[in-house]
N, C-alpha and C. Protein backbone atom coordinates (compact mmCIF):
# COMPACT_ATOMS: atom_id res chain seq x y z
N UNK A 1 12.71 11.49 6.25
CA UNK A 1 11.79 10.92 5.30
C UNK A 1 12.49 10.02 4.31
N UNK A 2 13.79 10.32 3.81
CA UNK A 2 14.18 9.47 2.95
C UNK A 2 13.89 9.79 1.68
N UNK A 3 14.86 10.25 0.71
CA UNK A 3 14.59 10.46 -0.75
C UNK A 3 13.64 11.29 -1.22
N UNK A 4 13.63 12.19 -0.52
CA UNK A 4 12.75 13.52 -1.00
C UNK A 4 11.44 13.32 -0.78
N UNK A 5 10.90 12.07 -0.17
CA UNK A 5 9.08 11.77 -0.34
C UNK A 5 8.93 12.94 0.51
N UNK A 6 7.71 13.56 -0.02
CA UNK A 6 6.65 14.12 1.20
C UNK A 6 5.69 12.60 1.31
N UNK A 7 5.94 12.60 2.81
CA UNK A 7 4.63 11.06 3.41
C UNK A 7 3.94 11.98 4.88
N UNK A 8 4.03 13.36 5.18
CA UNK A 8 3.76 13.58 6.29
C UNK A 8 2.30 14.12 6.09
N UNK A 9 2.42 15.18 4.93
CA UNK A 9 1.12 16.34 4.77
C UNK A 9 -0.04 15.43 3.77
N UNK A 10 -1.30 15.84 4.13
CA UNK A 10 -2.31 15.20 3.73
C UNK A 10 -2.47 16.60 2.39
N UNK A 11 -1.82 17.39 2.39
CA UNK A 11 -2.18 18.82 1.67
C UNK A 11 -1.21 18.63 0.16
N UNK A 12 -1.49 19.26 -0.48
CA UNK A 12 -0.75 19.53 -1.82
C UNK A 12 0.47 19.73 -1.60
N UNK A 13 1.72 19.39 -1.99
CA UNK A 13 2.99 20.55 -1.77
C UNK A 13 2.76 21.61 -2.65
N UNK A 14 4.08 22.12 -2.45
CA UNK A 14 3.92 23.82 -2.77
C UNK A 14 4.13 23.67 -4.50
N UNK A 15 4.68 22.72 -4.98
CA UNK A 15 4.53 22.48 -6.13
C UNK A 15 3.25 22.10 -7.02
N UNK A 16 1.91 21.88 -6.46
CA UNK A 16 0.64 21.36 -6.35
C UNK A 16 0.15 20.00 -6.40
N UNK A 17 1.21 19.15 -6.16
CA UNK A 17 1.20 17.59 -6.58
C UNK A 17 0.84 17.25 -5.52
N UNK A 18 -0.01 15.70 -5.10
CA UNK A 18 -0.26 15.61 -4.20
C UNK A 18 0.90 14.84 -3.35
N UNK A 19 1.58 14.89 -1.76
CA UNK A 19 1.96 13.87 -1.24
C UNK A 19 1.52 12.49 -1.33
N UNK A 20 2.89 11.52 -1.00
CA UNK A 20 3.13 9.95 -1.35
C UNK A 20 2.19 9.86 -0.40
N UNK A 21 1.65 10.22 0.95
CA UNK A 21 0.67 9.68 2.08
C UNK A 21 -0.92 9.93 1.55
N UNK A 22 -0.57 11.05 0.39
CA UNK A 22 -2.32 11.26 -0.01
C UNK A 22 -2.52 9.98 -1.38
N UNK A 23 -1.66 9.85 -1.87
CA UNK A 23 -1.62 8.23 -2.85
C UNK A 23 -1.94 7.35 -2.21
N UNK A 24 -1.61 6.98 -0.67
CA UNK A 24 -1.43 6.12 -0.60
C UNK A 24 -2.62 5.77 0.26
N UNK A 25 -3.23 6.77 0.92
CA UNK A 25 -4.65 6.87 1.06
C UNK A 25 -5.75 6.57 0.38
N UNK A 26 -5.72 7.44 -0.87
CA UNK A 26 -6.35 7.29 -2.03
C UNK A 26 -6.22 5.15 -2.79
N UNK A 27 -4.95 4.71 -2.84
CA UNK A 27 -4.81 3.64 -3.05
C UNK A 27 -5.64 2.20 -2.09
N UNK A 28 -5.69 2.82 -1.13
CA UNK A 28 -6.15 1.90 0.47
C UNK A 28 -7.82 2.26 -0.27
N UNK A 29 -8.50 3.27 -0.51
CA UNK A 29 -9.46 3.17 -0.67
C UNK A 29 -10.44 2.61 -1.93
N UNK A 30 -9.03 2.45 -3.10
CA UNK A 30 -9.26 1.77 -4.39
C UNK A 30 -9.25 0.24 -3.89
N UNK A 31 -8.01 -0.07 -3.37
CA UNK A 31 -8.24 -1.73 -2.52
C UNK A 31 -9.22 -1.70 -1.88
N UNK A 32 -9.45 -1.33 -1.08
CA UNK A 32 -10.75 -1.53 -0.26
C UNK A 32 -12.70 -2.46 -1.24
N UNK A 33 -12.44 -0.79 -1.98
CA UNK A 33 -13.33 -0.90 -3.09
C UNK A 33 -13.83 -2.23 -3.48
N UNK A 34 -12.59 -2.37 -3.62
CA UNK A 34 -12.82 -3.98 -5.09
C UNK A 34 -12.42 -5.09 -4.42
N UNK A 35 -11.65 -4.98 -3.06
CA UNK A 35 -11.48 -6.53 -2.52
C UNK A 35 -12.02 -6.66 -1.07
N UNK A 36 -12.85 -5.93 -0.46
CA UNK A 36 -13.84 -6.24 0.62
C UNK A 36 -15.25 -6.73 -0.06
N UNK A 37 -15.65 -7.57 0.68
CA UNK A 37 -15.14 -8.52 2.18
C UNK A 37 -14.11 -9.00 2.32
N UNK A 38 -13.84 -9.60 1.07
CA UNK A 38 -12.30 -11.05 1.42
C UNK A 38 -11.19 -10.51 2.04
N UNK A 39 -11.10 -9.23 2.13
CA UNK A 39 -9.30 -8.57 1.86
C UNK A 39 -10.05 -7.03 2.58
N UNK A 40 -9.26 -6.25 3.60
CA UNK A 40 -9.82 -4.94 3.73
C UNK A 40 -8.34 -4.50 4.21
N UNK A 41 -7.58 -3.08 4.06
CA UNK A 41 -6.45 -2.61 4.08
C UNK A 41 -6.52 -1.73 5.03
N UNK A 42 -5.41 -1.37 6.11
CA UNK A 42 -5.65 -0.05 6.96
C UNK A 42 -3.78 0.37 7.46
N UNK A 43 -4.06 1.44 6.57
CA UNK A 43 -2.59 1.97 7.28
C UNK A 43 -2.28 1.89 8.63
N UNK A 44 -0.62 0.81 8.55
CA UNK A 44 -0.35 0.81 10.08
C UNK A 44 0.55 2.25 10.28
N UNK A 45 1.73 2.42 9.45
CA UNK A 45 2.40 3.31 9.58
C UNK A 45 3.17 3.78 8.09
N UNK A 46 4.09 5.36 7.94
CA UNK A 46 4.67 5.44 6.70
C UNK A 46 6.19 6.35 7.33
N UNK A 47 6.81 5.77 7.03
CA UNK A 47 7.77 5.91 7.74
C UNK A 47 9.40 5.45 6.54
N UNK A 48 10.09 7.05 6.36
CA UNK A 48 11.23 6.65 5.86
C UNK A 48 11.16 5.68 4.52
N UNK A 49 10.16 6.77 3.86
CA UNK A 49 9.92 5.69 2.72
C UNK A 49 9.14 4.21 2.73
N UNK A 50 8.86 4.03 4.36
CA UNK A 50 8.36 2.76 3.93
C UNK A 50 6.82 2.61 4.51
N UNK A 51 6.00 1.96 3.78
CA UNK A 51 4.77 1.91 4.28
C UNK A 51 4.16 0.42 4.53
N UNK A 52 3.84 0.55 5.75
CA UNK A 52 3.37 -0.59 6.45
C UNK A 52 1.58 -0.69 6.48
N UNK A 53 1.32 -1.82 6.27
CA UNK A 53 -0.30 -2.05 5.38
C UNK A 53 -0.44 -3.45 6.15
N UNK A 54 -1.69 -3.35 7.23
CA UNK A 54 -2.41 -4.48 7.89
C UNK A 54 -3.81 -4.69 6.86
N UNK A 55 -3.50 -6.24 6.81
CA UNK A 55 -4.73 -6.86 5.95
C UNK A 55 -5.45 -7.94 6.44
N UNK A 56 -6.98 -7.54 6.62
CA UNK A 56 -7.52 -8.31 7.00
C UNK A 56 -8.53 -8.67 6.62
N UNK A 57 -8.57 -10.33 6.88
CA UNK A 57 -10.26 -10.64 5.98
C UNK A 57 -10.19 -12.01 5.70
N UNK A 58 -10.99 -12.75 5.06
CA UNK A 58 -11.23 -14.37 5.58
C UNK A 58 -10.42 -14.67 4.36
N UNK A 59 -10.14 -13.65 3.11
CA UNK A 59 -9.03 -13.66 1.65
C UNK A 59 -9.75 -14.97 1.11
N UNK A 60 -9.38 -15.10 0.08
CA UNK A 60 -9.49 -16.61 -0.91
C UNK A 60 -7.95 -17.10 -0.78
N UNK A 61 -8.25 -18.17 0.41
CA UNK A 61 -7.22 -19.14 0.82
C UNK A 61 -6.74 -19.95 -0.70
N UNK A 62 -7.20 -20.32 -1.16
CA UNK A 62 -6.55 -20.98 -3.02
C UNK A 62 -6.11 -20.58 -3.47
N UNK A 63 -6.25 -18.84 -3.66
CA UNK A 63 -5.85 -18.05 -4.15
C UNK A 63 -4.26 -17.39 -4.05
N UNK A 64 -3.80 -17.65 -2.92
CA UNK A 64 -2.61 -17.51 -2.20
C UNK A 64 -2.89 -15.96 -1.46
N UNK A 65 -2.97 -16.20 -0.26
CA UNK A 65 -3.21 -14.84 0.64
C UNK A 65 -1.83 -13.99 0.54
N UNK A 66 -0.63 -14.11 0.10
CA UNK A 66 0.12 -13.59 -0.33
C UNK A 66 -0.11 -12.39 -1.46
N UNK A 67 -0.90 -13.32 -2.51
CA UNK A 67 -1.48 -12.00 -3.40
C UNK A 67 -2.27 -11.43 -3.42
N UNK A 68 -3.11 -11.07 -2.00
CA UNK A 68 -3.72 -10.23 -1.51
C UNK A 68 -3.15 -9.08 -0.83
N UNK A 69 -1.97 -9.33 -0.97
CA UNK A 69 -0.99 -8.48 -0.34
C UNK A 69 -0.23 -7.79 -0.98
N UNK A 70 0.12 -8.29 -2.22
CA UNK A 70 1.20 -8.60 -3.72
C UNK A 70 0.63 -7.08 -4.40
N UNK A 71 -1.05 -7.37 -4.17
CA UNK A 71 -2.15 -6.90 -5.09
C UNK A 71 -1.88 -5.34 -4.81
N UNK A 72 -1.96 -4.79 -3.39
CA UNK A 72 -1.68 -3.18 -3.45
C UNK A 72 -0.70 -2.86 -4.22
N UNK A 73 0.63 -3.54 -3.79
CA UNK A 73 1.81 -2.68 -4.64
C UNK A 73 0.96 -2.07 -6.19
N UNK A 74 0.31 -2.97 -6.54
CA UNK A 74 -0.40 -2.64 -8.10
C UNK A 74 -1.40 -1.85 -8.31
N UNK A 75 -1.85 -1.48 -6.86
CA UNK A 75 -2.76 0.10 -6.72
C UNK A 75 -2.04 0.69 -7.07
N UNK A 76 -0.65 0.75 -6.22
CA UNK A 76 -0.06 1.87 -5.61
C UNK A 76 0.84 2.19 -7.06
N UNK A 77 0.71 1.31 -8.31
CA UNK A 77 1.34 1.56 -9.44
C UNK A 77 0.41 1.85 -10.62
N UNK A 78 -0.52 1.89 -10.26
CA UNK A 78 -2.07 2.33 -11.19
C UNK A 78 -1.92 3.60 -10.65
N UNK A 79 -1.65 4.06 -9.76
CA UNK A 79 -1.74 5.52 -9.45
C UNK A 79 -0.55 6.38 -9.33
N UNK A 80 0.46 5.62 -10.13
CA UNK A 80 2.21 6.31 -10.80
C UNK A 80 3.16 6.40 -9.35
N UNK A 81 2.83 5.79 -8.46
CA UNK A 81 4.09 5.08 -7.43
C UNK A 81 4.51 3.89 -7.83
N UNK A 82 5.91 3.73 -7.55
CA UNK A 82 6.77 2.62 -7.45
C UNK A 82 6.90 2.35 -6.17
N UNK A 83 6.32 1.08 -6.30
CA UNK A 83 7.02 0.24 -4.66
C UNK A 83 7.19 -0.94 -4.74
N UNK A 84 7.37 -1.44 -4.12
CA UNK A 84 7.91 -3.26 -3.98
C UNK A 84 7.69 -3.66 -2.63
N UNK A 85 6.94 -4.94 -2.67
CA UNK A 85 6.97 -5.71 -1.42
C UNK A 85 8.15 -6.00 -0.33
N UNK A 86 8.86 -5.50 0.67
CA UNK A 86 9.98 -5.95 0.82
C UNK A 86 9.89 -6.73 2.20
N UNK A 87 8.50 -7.04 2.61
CA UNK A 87 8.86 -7.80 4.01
C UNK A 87 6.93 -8.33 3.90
N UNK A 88 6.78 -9.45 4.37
CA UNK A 88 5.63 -10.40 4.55
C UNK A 88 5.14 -10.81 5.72
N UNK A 89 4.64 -10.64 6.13
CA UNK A 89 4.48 -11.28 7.79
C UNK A 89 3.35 -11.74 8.11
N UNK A 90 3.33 -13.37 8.43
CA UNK A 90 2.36 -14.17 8.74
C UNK A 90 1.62 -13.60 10.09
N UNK A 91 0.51 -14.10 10.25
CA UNK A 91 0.10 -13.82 11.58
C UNK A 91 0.17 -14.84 12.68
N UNK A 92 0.56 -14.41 14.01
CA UNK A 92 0.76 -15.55 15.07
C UNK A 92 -0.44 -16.56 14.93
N UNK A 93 -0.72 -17.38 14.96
CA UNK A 93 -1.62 -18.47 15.30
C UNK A 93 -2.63 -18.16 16.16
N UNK A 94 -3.93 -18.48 15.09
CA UNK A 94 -4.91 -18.07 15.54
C UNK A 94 -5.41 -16.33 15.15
N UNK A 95 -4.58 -15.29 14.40
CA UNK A 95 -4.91 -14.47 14.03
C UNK A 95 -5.62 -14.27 12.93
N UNK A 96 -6.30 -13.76 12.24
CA UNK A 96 -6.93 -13.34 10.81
C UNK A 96 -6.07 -12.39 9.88
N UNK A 97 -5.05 -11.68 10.49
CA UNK A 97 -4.13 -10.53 9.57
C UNK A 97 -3.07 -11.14 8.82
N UNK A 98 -2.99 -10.19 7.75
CA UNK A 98 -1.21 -10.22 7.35
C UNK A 98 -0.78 -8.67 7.20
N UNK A 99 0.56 -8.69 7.43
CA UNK A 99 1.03 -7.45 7.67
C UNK A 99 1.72 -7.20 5.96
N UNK A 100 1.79 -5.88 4.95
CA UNK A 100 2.72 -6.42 4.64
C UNK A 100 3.45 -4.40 4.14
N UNK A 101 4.92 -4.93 4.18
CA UNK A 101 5.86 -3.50 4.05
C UNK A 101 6.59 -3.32 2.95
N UNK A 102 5.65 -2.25 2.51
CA UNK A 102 6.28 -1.39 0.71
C UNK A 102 7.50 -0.42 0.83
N UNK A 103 8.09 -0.94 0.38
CA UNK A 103 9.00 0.52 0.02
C UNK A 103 8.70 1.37 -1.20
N UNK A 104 8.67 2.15 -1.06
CA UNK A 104 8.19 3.38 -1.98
C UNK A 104 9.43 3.58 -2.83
N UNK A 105 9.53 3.29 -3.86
CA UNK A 105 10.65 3.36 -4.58
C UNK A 105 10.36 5.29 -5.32
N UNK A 106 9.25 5.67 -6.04
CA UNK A 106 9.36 6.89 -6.79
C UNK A 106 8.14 7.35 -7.45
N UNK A 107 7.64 8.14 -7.61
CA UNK A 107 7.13 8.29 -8.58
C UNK A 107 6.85 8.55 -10.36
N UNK A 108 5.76 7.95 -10.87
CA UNK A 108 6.45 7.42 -12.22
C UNK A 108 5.11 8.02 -12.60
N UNK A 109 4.92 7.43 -14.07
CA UNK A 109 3.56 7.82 -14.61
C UNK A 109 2.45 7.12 -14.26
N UNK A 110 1.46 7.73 -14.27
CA UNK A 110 0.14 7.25 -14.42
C UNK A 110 -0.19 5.97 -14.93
N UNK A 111 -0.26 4.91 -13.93
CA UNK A 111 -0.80 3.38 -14.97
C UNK A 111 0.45 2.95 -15.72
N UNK A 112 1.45 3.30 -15.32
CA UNK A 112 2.36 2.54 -15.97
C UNK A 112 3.58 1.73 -15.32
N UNK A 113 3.49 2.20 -13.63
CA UNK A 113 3.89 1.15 -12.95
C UNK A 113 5.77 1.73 -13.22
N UNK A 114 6.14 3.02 -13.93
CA UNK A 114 7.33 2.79 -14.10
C UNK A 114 7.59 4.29 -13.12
C-alpha cells in the first residue's frame, strides 16, 4: 500500500476513521454532484498510494479541461486528504476522456487542504 494508507477496506479501521478509498469515494460523489453534465468522475484504480480517476464529459473547453481534472485534487482536500496531480493524460484522438493520477500524499484537516 505504501505509507500506511488503508485504500483497500470500504469499512472503518479499527481505529474508527474512515479509509483513504472511502474519501475517495465519498469525494467522486461530491465531484460528480456539482460538475455533471460537463465533467463526470469514475474510479479507474487505487493502488500504492496512487489513485487513478477517468473523466468524462463534453467539460467547458475555454475553461481549460485540465482544470477539470486539477478540480478533484480540491475535493479530495475539502475532505482533509493531501494529494497532487502527478500525471495527465490526453485522450487518443477521437476520444471524450481524460485520465488523471493523484498521489495521496496524507491526511490533514478538514477543509484545510494541509
Amino acid at each position: 500500500m505504501g505509507k500506511g494508507l488503508s485504500v483497500m477496506s470500504r469499512d472503518k479501521n479499527i481505529d474508527g476513521r474512515f479509509s483513504i478509498r472511502d474519501y475517495i469515494f465519498r469525494a467522486l460523489d461530491i465531484y460528480n454532484k456539482y460538475r455533471f453534465p460537463e465533467a463526470h468522475a469514475e474510479l479507474v484504480s487505487i493502488d500504492d498510494g496512487k489513485v487513478i480517476i477517468k473523466f468524462t464529459g463534453s467539460f467547458c473547453h475555454t475553461c481549460g479541461v485540465r482544470d477539470w481534472v486539477e478540480d478533484f485534487k480540491y475535493v479530495l482536500e475539502d475532505l482533509g486528504i493531501k494529494a497532487e496531480l502527478v500525471e495527465y493524460r490526453e485522450p487518443i484522438v477521437g476520444s471524450d476522456y481524460r485520465i488523471g493520477v493523484f498521489r495521496i500524499k496524507g491526511v490533514g484537516e478538514k477543509g484545510s487542504g494541509k
